[in-house]
Each structure stands twice: as structure tokens, then as C-alpha cells.
Protein backbone atom coordinates (compact mmCIF):
# COMPACT_ATOMS: atom_id res chain seq x y z
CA UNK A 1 98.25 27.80 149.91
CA UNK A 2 101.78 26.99 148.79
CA UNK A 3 100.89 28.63 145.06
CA UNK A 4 99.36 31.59 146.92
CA UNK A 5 102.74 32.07 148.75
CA UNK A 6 104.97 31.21 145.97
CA UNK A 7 102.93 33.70 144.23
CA UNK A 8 102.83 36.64 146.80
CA UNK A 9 106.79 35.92 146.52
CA UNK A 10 106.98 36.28 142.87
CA UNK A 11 105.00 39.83 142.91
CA UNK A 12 107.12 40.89 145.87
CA UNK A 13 110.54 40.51 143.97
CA UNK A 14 109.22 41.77 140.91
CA UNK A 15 108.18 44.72 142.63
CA UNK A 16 111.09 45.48 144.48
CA UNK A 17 113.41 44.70 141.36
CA UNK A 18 111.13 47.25 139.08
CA UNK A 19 111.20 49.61 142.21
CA UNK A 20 114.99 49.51 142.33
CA UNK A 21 115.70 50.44 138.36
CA UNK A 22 112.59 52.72 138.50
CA UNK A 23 114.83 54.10 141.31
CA UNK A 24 118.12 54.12 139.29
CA UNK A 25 116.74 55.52 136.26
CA UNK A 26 114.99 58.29 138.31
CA UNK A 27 118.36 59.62 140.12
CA UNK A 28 119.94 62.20 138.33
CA UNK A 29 123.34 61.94 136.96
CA UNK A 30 125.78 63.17 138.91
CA UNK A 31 126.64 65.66 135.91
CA UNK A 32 123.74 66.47 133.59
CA UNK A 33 125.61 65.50 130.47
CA UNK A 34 127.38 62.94 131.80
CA UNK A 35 130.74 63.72 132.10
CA UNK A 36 132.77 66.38 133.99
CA UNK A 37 135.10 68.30 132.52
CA UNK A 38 139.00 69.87 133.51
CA UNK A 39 140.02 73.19 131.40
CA UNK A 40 143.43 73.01 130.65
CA UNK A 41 144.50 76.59 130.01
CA UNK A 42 147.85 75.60 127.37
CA UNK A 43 148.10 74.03 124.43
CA UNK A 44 147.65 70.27 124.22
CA UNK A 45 151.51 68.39 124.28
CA UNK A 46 152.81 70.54 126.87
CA UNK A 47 153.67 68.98 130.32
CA UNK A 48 151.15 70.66 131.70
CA UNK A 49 148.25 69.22 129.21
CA UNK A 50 149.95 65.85 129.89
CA UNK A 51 149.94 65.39 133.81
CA UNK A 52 146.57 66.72 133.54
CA UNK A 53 145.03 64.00 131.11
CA UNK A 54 146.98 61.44 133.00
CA UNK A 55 145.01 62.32 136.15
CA UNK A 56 141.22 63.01 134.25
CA UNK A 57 141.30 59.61 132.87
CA UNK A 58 141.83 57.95 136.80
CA UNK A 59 139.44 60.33 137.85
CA UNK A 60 137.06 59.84 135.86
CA UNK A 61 137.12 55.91 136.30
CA UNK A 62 136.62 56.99 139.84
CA UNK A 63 134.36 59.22 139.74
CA UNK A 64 132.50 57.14 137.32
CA UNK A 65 131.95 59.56 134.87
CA UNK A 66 134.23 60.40 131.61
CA UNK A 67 136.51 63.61 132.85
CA UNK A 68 136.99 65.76 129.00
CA UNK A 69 140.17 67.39 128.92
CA UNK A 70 139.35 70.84 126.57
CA UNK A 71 142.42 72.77 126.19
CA UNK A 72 141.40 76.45 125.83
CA UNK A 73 145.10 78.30 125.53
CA UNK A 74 145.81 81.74 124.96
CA UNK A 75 146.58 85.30 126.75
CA UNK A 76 149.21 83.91 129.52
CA UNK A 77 146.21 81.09 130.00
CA UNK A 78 143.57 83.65 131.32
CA UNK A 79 141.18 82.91 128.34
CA UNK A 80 140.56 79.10 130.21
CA UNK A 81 140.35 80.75 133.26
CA UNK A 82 137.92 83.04 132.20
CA UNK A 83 135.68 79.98 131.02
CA UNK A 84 135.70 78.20 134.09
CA UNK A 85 135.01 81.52 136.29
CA UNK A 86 132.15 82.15 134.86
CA UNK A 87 130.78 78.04 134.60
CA UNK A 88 127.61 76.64 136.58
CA UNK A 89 129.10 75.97 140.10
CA UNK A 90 127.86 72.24 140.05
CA UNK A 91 130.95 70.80 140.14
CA UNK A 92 131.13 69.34 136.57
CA UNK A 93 133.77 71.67 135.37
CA UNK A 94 137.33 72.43 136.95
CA UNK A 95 140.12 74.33 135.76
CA UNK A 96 143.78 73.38 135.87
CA UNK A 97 145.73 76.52 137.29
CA UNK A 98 149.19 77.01 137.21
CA UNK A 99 151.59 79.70 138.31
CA UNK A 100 151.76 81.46 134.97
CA UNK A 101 147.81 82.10 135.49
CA UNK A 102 148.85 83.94 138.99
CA UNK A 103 151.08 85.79 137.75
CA UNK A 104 148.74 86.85 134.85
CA UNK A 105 146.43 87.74 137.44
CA UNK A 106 148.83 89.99 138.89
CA UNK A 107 149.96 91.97 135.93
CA UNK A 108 147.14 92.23 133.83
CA UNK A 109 144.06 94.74 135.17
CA UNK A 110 140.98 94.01 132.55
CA UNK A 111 140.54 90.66 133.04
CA UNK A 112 136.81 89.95 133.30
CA UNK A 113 137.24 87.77 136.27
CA UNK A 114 139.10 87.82 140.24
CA UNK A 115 141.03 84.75 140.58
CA UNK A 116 140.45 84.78 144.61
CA UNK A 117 136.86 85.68 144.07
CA UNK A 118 135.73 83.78 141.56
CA UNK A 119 137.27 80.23 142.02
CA UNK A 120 137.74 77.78 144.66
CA UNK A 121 140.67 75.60 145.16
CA UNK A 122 139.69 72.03 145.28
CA UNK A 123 143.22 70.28 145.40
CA UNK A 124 147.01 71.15 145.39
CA UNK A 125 148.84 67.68 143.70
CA UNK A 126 152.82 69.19 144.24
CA UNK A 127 155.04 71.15 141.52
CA UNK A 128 157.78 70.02 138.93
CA UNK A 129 161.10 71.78 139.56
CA UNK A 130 162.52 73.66 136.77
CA UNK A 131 166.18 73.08 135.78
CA UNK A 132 168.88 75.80 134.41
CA UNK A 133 170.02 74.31 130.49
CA UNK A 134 171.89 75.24 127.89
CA UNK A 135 172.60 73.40 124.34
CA UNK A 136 174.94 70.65 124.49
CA UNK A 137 176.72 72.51 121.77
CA UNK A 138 177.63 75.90 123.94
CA UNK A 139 180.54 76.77 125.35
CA UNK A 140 179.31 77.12 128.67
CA UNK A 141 179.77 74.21 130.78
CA UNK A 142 179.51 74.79 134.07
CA UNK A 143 177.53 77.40 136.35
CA UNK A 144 180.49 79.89 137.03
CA UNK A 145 180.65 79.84 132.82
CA UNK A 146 177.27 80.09 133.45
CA UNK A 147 177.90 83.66 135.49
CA UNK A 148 180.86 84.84 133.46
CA UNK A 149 178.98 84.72 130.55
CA UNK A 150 175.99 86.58 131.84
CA UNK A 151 178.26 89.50 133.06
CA UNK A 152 180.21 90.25 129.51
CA UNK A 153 179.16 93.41 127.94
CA UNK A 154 176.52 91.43 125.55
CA UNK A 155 175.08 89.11 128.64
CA UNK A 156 172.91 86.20 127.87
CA UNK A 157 169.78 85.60 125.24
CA UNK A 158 167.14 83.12 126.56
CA UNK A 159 164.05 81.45 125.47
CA UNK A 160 160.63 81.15 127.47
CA UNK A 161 157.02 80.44 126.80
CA UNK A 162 155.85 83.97 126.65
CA UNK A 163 155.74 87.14 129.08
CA UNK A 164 155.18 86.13 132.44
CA UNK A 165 155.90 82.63 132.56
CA UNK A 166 157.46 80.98 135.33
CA UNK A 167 160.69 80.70 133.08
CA UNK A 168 160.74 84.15 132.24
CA UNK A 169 160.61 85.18 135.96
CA UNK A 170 162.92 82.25 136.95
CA UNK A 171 165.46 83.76 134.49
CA UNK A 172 164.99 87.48 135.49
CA UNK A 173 165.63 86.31 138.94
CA UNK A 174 168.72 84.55 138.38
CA UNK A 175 170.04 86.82 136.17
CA UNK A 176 169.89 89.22 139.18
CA UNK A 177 170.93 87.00 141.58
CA UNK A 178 174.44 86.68 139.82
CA UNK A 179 174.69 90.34 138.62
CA UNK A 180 174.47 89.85 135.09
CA UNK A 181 171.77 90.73 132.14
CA UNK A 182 169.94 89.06 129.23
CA UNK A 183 167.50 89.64 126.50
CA UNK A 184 163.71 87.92 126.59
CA UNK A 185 163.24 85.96 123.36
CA UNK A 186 159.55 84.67 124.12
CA UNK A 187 157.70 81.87 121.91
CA UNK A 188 154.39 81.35 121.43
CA UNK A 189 155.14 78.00 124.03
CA UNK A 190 157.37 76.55 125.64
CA UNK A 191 157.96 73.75 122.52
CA UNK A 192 158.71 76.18 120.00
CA UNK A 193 161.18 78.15 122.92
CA UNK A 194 163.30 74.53 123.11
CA UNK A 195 163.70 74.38 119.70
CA UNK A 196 165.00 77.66 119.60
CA UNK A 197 167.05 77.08 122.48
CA UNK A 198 168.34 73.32 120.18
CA UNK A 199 169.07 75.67 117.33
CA UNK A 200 171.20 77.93 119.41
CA UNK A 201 168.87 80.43 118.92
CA UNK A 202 169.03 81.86 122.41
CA UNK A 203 171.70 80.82 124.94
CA UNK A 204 169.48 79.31 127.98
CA UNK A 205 166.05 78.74 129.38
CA UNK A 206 164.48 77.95 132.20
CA UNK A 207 162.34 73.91 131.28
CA UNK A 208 160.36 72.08 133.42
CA UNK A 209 162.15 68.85 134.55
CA UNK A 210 160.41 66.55 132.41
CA UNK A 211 160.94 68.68 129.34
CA UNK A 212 164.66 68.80 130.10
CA UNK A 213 165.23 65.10 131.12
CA UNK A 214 164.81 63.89 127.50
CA UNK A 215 166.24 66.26 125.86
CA UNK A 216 168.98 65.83 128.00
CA UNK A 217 169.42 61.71 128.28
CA UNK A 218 169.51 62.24 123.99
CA UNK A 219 172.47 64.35 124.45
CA UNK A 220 170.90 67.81 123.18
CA UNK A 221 170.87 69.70 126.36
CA UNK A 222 173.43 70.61 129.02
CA UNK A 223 171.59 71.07 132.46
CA UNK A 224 173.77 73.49 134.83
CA UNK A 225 171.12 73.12 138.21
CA UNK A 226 167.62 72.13 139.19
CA UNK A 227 165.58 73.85 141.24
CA UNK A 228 164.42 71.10 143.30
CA UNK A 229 165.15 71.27 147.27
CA UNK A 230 167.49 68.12 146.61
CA UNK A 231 169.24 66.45 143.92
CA UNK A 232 166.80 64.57 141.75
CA UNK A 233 167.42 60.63 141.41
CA UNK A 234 166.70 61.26 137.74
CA UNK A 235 169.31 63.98 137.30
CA UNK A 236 171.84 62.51 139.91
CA UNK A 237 175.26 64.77 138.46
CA UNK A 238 172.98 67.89 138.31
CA UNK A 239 173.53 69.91 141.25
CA UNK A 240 170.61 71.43 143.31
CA UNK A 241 170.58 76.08 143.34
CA UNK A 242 171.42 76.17 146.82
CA UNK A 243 174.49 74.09 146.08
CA UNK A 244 175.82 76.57 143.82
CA UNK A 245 174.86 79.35 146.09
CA UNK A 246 171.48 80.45 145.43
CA UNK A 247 169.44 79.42 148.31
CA UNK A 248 166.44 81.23 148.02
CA UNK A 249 166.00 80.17 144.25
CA UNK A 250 162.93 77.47 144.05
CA UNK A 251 160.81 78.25 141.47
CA UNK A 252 158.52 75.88 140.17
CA UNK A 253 155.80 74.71 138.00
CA UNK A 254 152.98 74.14 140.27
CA UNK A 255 149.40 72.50 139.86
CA UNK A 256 146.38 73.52 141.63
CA UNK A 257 142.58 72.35 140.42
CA UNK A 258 139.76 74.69 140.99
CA UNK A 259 135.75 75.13 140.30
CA UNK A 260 134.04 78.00 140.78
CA UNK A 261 132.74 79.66 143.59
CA UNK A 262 130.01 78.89 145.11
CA UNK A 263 130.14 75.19 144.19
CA UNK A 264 128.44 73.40 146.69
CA UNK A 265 130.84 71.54 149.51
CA UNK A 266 129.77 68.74 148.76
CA UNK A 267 130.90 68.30 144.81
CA UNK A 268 134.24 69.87 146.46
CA UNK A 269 134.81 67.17 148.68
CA UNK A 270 133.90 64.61 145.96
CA UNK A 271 136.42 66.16 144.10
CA UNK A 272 138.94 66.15 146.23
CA UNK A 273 138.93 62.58 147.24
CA UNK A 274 139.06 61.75 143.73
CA UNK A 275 142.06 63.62 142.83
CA UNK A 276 143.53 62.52 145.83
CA UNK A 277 142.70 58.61 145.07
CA UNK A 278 144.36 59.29 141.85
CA UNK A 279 147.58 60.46 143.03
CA UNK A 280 148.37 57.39 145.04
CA UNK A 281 147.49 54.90 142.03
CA UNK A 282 151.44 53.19 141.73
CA UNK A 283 151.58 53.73 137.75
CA UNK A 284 150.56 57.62 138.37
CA UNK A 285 153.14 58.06 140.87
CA UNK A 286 155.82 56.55 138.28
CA UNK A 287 155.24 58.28 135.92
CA UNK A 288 155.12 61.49 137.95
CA UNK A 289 158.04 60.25 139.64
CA UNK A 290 160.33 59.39 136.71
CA UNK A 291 159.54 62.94 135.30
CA UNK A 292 160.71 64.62 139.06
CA UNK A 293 157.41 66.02 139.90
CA UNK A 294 157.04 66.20 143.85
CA UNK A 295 153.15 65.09 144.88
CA UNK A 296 152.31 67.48 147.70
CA UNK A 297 148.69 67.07 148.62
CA UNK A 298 146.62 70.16 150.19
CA UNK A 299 143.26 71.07 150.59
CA UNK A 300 141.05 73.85 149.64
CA UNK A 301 141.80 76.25 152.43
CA UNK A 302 145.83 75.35 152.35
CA UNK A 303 145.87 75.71 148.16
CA UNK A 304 143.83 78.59 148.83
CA UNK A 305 146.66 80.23 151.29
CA UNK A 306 149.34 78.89 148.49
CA UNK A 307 148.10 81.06 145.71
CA UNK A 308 147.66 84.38 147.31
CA UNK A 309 151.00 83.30 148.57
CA UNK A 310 152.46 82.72 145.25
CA UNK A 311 150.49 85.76 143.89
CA UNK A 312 152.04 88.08 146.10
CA UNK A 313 155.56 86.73 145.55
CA UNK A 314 155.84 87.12 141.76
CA UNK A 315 153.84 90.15 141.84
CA UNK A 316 156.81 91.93 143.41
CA UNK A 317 159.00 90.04 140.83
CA UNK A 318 156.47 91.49 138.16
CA UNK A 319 157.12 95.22 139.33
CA UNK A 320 160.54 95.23 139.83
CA UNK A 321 161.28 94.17 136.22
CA UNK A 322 158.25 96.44 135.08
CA UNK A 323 157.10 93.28 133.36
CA UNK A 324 153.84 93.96 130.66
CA UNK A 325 151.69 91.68 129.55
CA UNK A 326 152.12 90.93 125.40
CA UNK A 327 148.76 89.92 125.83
């Protein structure tokens, strides 16, 4: 009787073991090919490309599953758009959207997708304030220099990343906020608008913070103001633009992730946590610290209400400069 039990023991574990990874082996992957993917709509280096592959690699480790960064650039980043749009909705593929895709959205009629229609918000992270520099080398040195220079008959040259970026609008604005004028010198990127900014090429631009901060700690770049609410720990002598008067001046470089519409709730949600799980790990938040970026955390609805928000903001900036696509 005792071999008979032992027996009926053995056969029951053995079942119930071959049942399990029969079980396992059975349930689909949670992504057919066994990874997900986030778009990145610029070219790989920028700061964009790299805050995004910082947070794919925690995510994926989350999630489990290998997130690809594939860096699609091109046309004011509507070409990676475009690809995600039109992407199964089963959550495997999400696009990293930022401002300069809004405002693309906004002043460009053929594109073969609707941003509000055809992708859904799955996380807001927070935005990277932009900061007013010059070359170490120039001869203005302060922000009334700064306004002096942009009233002279000749006004001011300045760099961006191309038609419609946030630092072309940032520098129409301000421009107009202190009654002077400039000429647009775009780049193909924002790299190759530095360097012409280094050179002395142009005589401002409009970087992100943690473009500037280097550039600025080696002793290349003068930075006038930030547009952060506050003054920045890692730019403590650089005053905010409402202390030099321009209160209403906040532009900044924004990141929102999105999937497609009709993705199921679901795949949303697990999305969403995993972004947000990211964001608090301590050597993410350094990192995104150390470079100025504010973490703001919202959800679908609340990034959804941000965008047409934003869209409707710069698309009034958009007409009032008569700004074209060079698209």
C-alpha cells in the first residue's frame, strides 16, 4: 500500500508539473514577436532619442519583454508618427511624441493621419525647459544686450532644428516679446544648429537644458535665461524668464507616449504602470534630474487634454508668424 501511495504521488506531481509548462508554453506572449517597441520620431543622439532609450530599457525589464527603440526621423517627425498611427492596436508599439509633432500637426494639412483621432495618450513623464544661449565668444552678455541687440537695424540670426520646432517658436516669441527681429537659420537638427551656433554662425538659439548644460560647464556657451518656472539647481546664476520680465514665456520640450487607437484598456493600463514604475527608479530620476527635466506624471485623459491644449497654443503662434512647413 505504501508503494501504491508513493506511486499515486509520483504521477500526481508529474502531472501537475507537465500541466503547468504545458500551461506556460501554451499562453501567448504578451507581444507576438516578443518585444514591444517605442518609435522615436528624431534622429538617434538627440535628447530626445536619449531619455527615451533610458526609459525602454527599465521598461522593458519590467514589462519583461525587450522594448526596441527604432528611430524613424524626418518631416518635423510626422513620418514616425505616421508609422505608429497606422500600427496593430495591441499595445506592442508606442510612439514618443513631442511638441514639435503638435505643432506639425497644426501646420501641415496632408498628413495621412489625425493626431487626436488616431492615437491615444498612454503617459505624460514632464518636459525639459529650454534655456536662451549665446556663444561664449559674443558680445552680448547679459539679457538687456540681449534686447539691444535684437532691436538694431540688422536684429539677431539664430539657429533651430528646423521649421516648427519648439526653438523656432520659442525664438519668434521672444523676439516679439522684446520688440525686436531675427532671421531663421534652420538645420537639419538640433546638433548641427549648436555647432553653428559654436561657430558663430548665427547669434542665439533656443537648446534644451541638457544640451546647453555641457556646452555651457566647458565654457562654449553663454546662457542669458531658462525657461523653467524656477531657477534650476544645475544652472544656479542663470536667471528664470519671468525674472527678467517675461512671465508668460515657458516653453518647453515635452514628452508624451502614445499607441494607437483603439488599443485595448487593458495594454494601456499595462503601459502606463510601467512607464510610471520607471520614472521613480532613483538612477532614472538622476539622471533626469541632473539634466533639469521636471517628471510630471499624467494619465491618458489628462495628456490627452495637454495636447489639444498645446496644439491650440502654438497653432496661433503658427499663424501669426505665417509659419510653412519646409517639409
Amino acid at each position: 500500500m505504501q508503494l501504491i501511495s508513493m506511486f499515486t504521488r509520483v504521477i500526481a506531481v508529474t502531472v501537475a508539473v507537465f500541466g503547468f509548462v504545458g500551461s506556460a508554453l501554451a499562453a501567448p506572449a504578451v507581444c507576438p514577436d516578443r518585444y514591444t517597441k517605442m518609435v522615436i520620431p528624431q534622429p538617434a543622439g538627440g535628447v530626445g532619442d536619449i531619455i527615451g532609450r533610458m526609459l525602454a530599457e527599465k521598461v522593458g525589464q519590467i514589462l519583461e519583454q525587450p522594448m526596441v527603440v527604432e528611430n524613424r526621423p524626418g518631416a518635423s517627425t510626422t513620418i514616425g508618427i505616421a508609422i505608429v498611427a497606422k500600427a496593430k492596436p495591441d499595445g506592442c508599439t508606442n510612439l514618443q511624441l513631442t511638441a514639435t509633432g503638435v505643432v506639425a500637426s497644426v501646420m501641415r494639412k496632408d498628413l495621412p493621419y489625425d493626431l487626436e483621432r488616431d492615437l491615444t495618450p498612454v503617459i505624460e513623464i514632464g518636459s525639459l525647459p529650454m534655456v536662451l544661449a549665446v556663444p561664449a565668444t559674443s558680445k552680448i552678455q547679459s539679457f538687456s544686450d540681449f534686447k539691444a541687440a535684437a532691436k538694431t537695424a540688422d536684429g539677431l540670426n539664430y539657429s533651430t532644428g528646423g521649421s516648427g520646432t519648439m526653438a523656432h517658436l520659442a525664438s519668434l516669441q521672444i523676439l516679439k516679446a522684446v520688440g525686436g527681429k531675427g532671421t531663421h537659420v534652420p538645420y537639419k537638427g538640433n546638433a548641427p544648429a549648436l555647432q553653428g551656433l559654436l561657430a558663430g554662425d548665427v547669434q542665439f538659439m533656443f537648446p534644451s537644458t541638457a544640451e546647453a548644460l555641457p556646452l555651457m560647464q566647458g565654457g562654449k556657451l553663454r546662457v542669458l535665461g531658462v525657461t523653467s518656472d524656477k531657477r534650476l539647481p544645475t544652472f544656479p546664476n542663470v536667471p528664470t524668464m519671468k525674472e527678467l520680465g517675461l512671465s508668460d514665456f515657458t516653453p518647453r520640450l515635452w514628452y508624451v507616449f502614445l499607441v494607437p487607437t483603439d488599443t485595448p484598456p487593458e495594454a494601456v493600463s499595462r503601459l502606463y504602470d510601467a512607464f510610471a514604475k520607471a520614472l521613480t527608479d532613483p538612477s532614472i530620476q538622476q539622471r533626469l534630474t541632473a539634466a533639469g527635466f521636471a517628471t510630471e506624471v499624467k494619465r491618458s485623459p489628462e495628456a490627452a487634454a495637454f495636447i489639444k491644449a498645446e496644439a491650440a497654443r502654438w497653432k496661433k503662434v503658427v499663424q501669426e508668424n505665417n509659419i510653412k512647413s519646409e517639409d
